[in-house]
C-alpha atoms as a PDB file:
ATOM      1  CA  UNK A   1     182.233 242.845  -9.754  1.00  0.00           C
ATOM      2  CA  UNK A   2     181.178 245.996 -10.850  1.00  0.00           C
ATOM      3  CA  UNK A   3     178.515 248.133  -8.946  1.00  0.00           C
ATOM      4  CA  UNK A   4     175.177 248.459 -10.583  1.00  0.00           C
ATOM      5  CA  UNK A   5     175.164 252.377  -9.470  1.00  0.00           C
ATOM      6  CA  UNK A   6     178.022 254.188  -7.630  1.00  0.00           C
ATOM      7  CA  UNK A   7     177.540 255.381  -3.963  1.00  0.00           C
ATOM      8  CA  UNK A   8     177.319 258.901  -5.494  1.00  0.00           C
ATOM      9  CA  UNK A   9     174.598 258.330  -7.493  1.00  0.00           C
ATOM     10  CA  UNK A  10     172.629 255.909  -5.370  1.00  0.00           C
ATOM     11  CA  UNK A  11     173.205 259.260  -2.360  1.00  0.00           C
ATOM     12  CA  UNK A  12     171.886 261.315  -4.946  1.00  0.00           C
ATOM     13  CA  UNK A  13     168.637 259.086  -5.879  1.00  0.00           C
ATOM     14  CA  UNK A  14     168.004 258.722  -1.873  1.00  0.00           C
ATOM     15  CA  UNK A  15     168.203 262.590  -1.190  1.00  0.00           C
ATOM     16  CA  UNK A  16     165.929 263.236  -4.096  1.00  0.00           C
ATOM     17  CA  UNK A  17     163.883 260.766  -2.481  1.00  0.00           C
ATOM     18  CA  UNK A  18     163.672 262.707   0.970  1.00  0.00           C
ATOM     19  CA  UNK A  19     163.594 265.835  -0.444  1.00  0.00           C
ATOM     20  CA  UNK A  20     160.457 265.053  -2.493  1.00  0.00           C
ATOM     21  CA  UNK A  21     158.922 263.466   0.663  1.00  0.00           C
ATOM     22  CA  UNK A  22     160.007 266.538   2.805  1.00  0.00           C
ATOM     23  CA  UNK A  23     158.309 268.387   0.751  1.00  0.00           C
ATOM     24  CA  UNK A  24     155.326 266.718   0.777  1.00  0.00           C
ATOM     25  CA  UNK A  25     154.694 266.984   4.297  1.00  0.00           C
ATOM     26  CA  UNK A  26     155.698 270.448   4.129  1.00  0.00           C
ATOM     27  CA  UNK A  27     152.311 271.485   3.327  1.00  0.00           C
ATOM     28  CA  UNK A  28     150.520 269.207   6.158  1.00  0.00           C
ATOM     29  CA  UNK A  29     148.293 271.809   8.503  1.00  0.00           C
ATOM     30  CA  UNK A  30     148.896 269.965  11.624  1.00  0.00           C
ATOM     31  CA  UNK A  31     146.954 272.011  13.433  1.00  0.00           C
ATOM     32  CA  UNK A  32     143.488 271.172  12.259  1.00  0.00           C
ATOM     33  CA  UNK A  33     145.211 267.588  10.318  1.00  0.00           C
ATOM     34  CA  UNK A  34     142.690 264.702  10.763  1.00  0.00           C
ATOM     35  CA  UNK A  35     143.438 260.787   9.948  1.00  0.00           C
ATOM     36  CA  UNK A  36     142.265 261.165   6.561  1.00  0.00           C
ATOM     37  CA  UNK A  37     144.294 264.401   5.894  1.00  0.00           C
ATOM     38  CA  UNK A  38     147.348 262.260   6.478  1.00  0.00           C
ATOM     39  CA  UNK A  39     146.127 259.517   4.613  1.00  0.00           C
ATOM     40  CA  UNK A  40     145.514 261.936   1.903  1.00  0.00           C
ATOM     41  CA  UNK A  41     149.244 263.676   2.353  1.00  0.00           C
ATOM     42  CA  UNK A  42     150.637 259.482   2.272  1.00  0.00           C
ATOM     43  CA  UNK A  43     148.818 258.769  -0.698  1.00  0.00           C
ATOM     44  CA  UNK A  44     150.438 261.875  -2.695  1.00  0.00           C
ATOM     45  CA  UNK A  45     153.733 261.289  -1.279  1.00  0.00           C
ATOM     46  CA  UNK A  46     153.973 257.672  -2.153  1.00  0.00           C
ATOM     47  CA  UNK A  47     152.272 258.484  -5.407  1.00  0.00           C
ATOM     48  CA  UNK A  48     154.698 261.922  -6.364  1.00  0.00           C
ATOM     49  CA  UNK A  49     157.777 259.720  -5.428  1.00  0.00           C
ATOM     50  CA  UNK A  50     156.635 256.468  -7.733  1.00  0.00           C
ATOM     51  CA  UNK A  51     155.974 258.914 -10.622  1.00  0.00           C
ATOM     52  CA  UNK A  52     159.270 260.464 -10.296  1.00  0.00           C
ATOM     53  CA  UNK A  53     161.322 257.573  -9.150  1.00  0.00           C
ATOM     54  CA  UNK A  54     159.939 256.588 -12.395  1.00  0.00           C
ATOM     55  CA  UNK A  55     161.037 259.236 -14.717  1.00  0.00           C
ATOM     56  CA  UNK A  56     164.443 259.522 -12.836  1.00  0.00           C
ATOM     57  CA  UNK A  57     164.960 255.583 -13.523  1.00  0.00           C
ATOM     58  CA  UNK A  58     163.993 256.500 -17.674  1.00  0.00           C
ATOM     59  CA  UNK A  59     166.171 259.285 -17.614  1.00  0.00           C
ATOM     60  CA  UNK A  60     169.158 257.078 -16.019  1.00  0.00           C
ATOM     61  CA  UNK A  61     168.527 254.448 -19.069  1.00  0.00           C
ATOM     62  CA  UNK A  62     168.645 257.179 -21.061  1.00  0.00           C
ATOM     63  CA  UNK A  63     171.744 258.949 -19.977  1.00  0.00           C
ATOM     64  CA  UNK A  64     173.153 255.373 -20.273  1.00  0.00           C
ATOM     65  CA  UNK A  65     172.475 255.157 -23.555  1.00  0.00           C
ATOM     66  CA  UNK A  66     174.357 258.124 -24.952  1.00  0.00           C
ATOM     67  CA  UNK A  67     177.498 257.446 -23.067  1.00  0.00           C
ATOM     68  CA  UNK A  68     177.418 253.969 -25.016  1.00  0.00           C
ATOM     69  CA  UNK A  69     176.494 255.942 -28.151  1.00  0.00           C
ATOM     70  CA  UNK A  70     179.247 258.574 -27.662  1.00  0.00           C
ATOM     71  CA  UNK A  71     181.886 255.834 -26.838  1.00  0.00           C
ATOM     72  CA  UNK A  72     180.570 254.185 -29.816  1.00  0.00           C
ATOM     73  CA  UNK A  73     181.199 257.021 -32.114  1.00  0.00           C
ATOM     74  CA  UNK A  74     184.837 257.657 -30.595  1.00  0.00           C
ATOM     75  CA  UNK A  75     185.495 253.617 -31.064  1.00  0.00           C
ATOM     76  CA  UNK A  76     184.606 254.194 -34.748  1.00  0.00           C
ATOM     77  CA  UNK A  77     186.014 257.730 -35.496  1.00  0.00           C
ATOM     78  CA  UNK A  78     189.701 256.153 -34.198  1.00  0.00           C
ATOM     79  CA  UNK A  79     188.919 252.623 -36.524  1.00  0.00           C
ATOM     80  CA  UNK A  80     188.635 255.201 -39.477  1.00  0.00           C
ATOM     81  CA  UNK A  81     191.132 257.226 -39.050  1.00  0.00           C
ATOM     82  CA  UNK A  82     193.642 258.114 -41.853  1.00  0.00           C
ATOM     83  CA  UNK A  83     195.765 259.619 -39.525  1.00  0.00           C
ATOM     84  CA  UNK A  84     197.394 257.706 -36.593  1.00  0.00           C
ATOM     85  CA  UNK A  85     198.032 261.339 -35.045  1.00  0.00           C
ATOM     86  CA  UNK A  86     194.354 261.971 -35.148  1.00  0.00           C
ATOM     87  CA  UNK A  87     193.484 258.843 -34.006  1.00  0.00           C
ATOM     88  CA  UNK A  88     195.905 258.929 -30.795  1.00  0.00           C
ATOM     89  CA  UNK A  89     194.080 262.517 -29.747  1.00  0.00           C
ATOM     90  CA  UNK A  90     190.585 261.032 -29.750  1.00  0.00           C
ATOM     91  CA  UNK A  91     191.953 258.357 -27.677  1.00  0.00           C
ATOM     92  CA  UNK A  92     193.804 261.046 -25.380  1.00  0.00           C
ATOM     93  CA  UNK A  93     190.156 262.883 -25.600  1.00  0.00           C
ATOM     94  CA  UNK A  94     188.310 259.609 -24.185  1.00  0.00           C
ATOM     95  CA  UNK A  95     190.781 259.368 -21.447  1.00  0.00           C
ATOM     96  CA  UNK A  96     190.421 260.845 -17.955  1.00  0.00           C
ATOM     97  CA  UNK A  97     192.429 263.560 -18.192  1.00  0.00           C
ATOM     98  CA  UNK A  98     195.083 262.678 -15.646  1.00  0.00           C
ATOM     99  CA  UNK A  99     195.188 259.304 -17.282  1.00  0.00           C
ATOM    100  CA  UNK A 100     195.694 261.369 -20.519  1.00  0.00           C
ATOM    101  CA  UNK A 101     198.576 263.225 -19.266  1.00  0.00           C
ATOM    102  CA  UNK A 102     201.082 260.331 -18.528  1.00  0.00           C
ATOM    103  CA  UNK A 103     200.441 258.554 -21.915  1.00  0.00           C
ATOM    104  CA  UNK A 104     203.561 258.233 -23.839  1.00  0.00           C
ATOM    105  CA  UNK A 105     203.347 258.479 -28.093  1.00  0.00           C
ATOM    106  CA  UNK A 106     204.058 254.746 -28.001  1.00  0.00           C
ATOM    107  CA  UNK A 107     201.487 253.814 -25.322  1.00  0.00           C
ATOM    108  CA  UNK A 108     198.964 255.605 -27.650  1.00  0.00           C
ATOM    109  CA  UNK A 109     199.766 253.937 -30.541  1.00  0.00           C
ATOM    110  CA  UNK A 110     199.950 250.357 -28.630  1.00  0.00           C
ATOM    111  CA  UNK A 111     196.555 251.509 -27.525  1.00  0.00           C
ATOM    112  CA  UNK A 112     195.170 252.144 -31.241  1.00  0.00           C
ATOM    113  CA  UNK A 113     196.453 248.888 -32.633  1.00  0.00           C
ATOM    114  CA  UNK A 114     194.076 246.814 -29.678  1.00  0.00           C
ATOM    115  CA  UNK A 115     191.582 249.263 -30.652  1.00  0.00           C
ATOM    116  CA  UNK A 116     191.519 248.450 -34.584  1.00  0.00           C
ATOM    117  CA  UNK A 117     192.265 244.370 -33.712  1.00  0.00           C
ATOM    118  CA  UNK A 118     188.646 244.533 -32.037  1.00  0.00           C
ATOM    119  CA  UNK A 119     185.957 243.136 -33.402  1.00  0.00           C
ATOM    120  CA  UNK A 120     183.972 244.845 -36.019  1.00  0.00           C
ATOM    121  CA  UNK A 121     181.731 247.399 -33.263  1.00  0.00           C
ATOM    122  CA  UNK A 122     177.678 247.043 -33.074  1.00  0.00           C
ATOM    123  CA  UNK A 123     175.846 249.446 -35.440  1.00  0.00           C
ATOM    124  CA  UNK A 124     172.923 250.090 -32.752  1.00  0.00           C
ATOM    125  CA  UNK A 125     173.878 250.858 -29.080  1.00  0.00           C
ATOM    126  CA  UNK A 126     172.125 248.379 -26.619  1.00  0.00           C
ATOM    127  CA  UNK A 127     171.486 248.628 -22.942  1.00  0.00           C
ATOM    128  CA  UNK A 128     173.235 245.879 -21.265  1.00  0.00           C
ATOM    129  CA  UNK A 129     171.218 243.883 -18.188  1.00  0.00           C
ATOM    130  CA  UNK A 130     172.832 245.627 -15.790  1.00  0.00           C
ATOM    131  CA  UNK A 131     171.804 249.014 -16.933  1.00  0.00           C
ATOM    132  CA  UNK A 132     168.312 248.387 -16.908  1.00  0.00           C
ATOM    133  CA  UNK A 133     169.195 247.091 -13.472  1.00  0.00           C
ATOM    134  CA  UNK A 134     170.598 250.452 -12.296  1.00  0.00           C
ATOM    135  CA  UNK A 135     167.343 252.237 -14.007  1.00  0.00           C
ATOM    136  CA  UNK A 136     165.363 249.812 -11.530  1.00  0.00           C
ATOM    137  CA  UNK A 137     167.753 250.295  -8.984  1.00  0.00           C
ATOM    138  CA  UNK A 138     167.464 254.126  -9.031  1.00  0.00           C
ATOM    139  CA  UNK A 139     163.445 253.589  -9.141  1.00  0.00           C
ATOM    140  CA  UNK A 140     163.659 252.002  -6.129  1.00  0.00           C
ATOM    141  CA  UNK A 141     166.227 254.164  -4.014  1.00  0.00           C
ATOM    142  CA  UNK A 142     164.063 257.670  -4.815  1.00  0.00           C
ATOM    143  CA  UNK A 143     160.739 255.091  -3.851  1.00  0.00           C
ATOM    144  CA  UNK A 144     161.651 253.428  -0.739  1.00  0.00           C
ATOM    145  CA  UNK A 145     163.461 256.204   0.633  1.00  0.00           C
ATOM    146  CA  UNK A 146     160.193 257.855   1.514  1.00  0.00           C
ATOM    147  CA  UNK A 147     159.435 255.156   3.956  1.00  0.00           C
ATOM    148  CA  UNK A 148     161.648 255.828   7.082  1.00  0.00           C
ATOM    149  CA  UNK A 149     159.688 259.262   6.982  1.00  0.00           C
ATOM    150  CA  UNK A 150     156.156 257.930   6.393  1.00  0.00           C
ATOM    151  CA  UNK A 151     156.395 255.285   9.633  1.00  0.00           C
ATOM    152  CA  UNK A 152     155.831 258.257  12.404  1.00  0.00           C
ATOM    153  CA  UNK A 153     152.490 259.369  10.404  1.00  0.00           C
ATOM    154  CA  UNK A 154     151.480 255.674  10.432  1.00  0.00           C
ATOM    155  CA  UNK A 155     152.467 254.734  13.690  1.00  0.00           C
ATOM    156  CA  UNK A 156     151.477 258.005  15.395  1.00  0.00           C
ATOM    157  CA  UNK A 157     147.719 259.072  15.840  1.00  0.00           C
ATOM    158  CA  UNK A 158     148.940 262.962  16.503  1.00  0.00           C
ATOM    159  CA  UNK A 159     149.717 264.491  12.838  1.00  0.00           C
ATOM    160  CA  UNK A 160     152.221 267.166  14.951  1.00  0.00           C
ATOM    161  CA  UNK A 161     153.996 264.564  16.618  1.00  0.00           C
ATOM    162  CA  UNK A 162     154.332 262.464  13.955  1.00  0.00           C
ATOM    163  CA  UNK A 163     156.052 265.580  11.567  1.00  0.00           C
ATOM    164  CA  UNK A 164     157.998 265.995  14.097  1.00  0.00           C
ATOM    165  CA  UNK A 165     159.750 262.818  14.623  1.00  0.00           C
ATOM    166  CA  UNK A 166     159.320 262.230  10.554  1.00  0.00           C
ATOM    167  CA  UNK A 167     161.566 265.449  10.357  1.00  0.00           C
ATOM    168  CA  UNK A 168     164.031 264.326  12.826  1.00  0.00           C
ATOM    169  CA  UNK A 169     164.320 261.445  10.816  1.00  0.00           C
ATOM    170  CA  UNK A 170     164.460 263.143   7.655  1.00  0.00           C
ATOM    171  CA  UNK A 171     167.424 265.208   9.099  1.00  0.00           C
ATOM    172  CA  UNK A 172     169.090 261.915  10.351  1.00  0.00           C
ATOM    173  CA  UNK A 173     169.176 260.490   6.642  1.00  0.00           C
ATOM    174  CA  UNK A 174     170.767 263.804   5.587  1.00  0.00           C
ATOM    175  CA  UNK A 175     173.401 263.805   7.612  1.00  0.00           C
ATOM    176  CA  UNK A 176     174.152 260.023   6.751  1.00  0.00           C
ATOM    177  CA  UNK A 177     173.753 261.295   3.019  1.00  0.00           C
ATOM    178  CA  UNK A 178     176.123 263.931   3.569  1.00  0.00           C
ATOM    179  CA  UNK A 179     178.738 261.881   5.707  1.00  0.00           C
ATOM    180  CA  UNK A 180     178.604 259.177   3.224  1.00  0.00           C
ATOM    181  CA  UNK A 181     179.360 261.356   0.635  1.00  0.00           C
ATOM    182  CA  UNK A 182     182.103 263.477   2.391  1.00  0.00           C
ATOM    183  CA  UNK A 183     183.975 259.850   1.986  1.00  0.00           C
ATOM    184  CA  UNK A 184     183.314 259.307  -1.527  1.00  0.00           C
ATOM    185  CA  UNK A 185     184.898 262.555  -2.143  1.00  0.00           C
ATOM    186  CA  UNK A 186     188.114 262.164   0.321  1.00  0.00           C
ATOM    187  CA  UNK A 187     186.361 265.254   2.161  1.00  0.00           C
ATOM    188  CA  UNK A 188     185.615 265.705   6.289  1.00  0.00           C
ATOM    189  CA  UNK A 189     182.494 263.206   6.240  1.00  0.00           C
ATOM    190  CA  UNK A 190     181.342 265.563   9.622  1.00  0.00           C
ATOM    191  CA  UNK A 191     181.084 268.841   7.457  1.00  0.00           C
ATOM    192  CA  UNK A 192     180.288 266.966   4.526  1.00  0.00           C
ATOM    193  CA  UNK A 193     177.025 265.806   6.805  1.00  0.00           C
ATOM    194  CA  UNK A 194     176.260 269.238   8.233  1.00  0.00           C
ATOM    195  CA  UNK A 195     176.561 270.498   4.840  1.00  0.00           C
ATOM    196  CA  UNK A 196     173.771 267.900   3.570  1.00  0.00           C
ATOM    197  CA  UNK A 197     171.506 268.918   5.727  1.00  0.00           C
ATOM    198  CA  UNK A 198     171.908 272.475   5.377  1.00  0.00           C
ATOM    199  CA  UNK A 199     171.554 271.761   1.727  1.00  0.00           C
ATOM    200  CA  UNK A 200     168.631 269.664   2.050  1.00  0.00           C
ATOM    201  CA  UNK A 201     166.295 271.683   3.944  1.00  0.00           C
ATOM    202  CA  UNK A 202     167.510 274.761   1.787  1.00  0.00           C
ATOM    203  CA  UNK A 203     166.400 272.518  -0.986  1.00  0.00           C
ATOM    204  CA  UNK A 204     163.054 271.738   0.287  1.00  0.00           C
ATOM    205  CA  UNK A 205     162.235 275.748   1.316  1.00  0.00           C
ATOM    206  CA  UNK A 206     162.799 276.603  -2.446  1.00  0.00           C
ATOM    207  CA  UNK A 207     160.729 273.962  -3.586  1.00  0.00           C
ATOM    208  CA  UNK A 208     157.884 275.243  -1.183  1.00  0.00           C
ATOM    209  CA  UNK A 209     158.564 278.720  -2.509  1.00  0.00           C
ATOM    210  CA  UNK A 210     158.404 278.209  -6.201  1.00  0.00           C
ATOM    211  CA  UNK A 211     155.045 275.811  -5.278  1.00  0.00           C
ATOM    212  CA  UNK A 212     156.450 272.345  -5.645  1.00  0.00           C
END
């Protein structure tokens, strides 16, 4: 069964998620923070990561919808084609590349024939159910991945101890990120980790800096 979202993309959605939230708290004067200062810095965060889990989830759909529209147009550019040489290149084109590059003339062509036996292709693209499940699903992964941080300032009555443990957590889920993602890519999931945090709190200073 296919995944709804790859691990890449659901690390992605999740470290958007904590860097939005990071930043967030970022601006929190602990020093003079009362209970309604945090419940004020809560109610942003929750409300700044449902607004943009929000437009990341369109944007997904979105994205979605002109790979289907750009595999459409290949599907019927090689169905008209006058020319079975052309045809075989915009198949080569679609490929991977490294798929591309072992495909023998005659695999091409074998490929072109199943291609023009097809059915006659939609004229509208149309978002399958389990795209607008990975649009919900990336909704959901920058949302709820504000949580884990927001349970120290709810839990906690002392606005400084609570960033503090909130950050340690925060760094915690970066590391994760950043080892999960070091497999993905066949790289040292340790470095890949360090590197995520690094990259994450680099992240989150920038944001600060350019007023996010």
């Amino acid at each position: 069964m296919k995944r709804v979202l790859e691990p890449s993309e659901r690390i992605a959605e999740v470290l958007f998620g904590v860097i939005m939230f990071l930043t967030i708290t970022g601006s929190l004067r602990v020093a003079t923070a009362g209970p309604d200062d945090v419940h004020t810095m809560l109610v942003n965060a929750l409300g700044c990561n449902l607004a943009w889990g929000l437009i990341d989830g369109v944007l997904y759909c979105m994205a979605r919808g002109a790979e289907k529209g750009r595999g459409l147009m290949v599907l019927r550019a090689v169905r008209n084609a006058t020319d079975p040489q052309q045809a075989h290149r915009l198949i080569a084109d679609a490929l991977p590349s490294v798929v591309a590059s072992i495909l023998q003339p005659a695999e091409l062509a074998s490929i072109h024939q199943r291609l023009l036996q097809l059915p006659e292709p939609p004229k509208h693209v149309r978002l399958r159910k389990e795209d607008w499940l990975a649009g919900l699903g990336v909704f959901l992964l920058v949302t709820l991945s504000m949580f884990p941080l927001a349970i120290p300032f709810i839990l906690m009555h002392n606005a400084a101890a609570a960033l503090h443990v909130s950050n340690a957590i925060a760094i915690v889920m970066l590391f994760g990120l950043g080892y999960a993602f070091g497999r993905c890519t066949l790289r040292n999931p340790w470095s890949r980790g360090i590197a995520m945090v690094v990259l994450g709190l680099a992240l989150v200073a920038l944001t600060k800096l350019f007023g996010g």
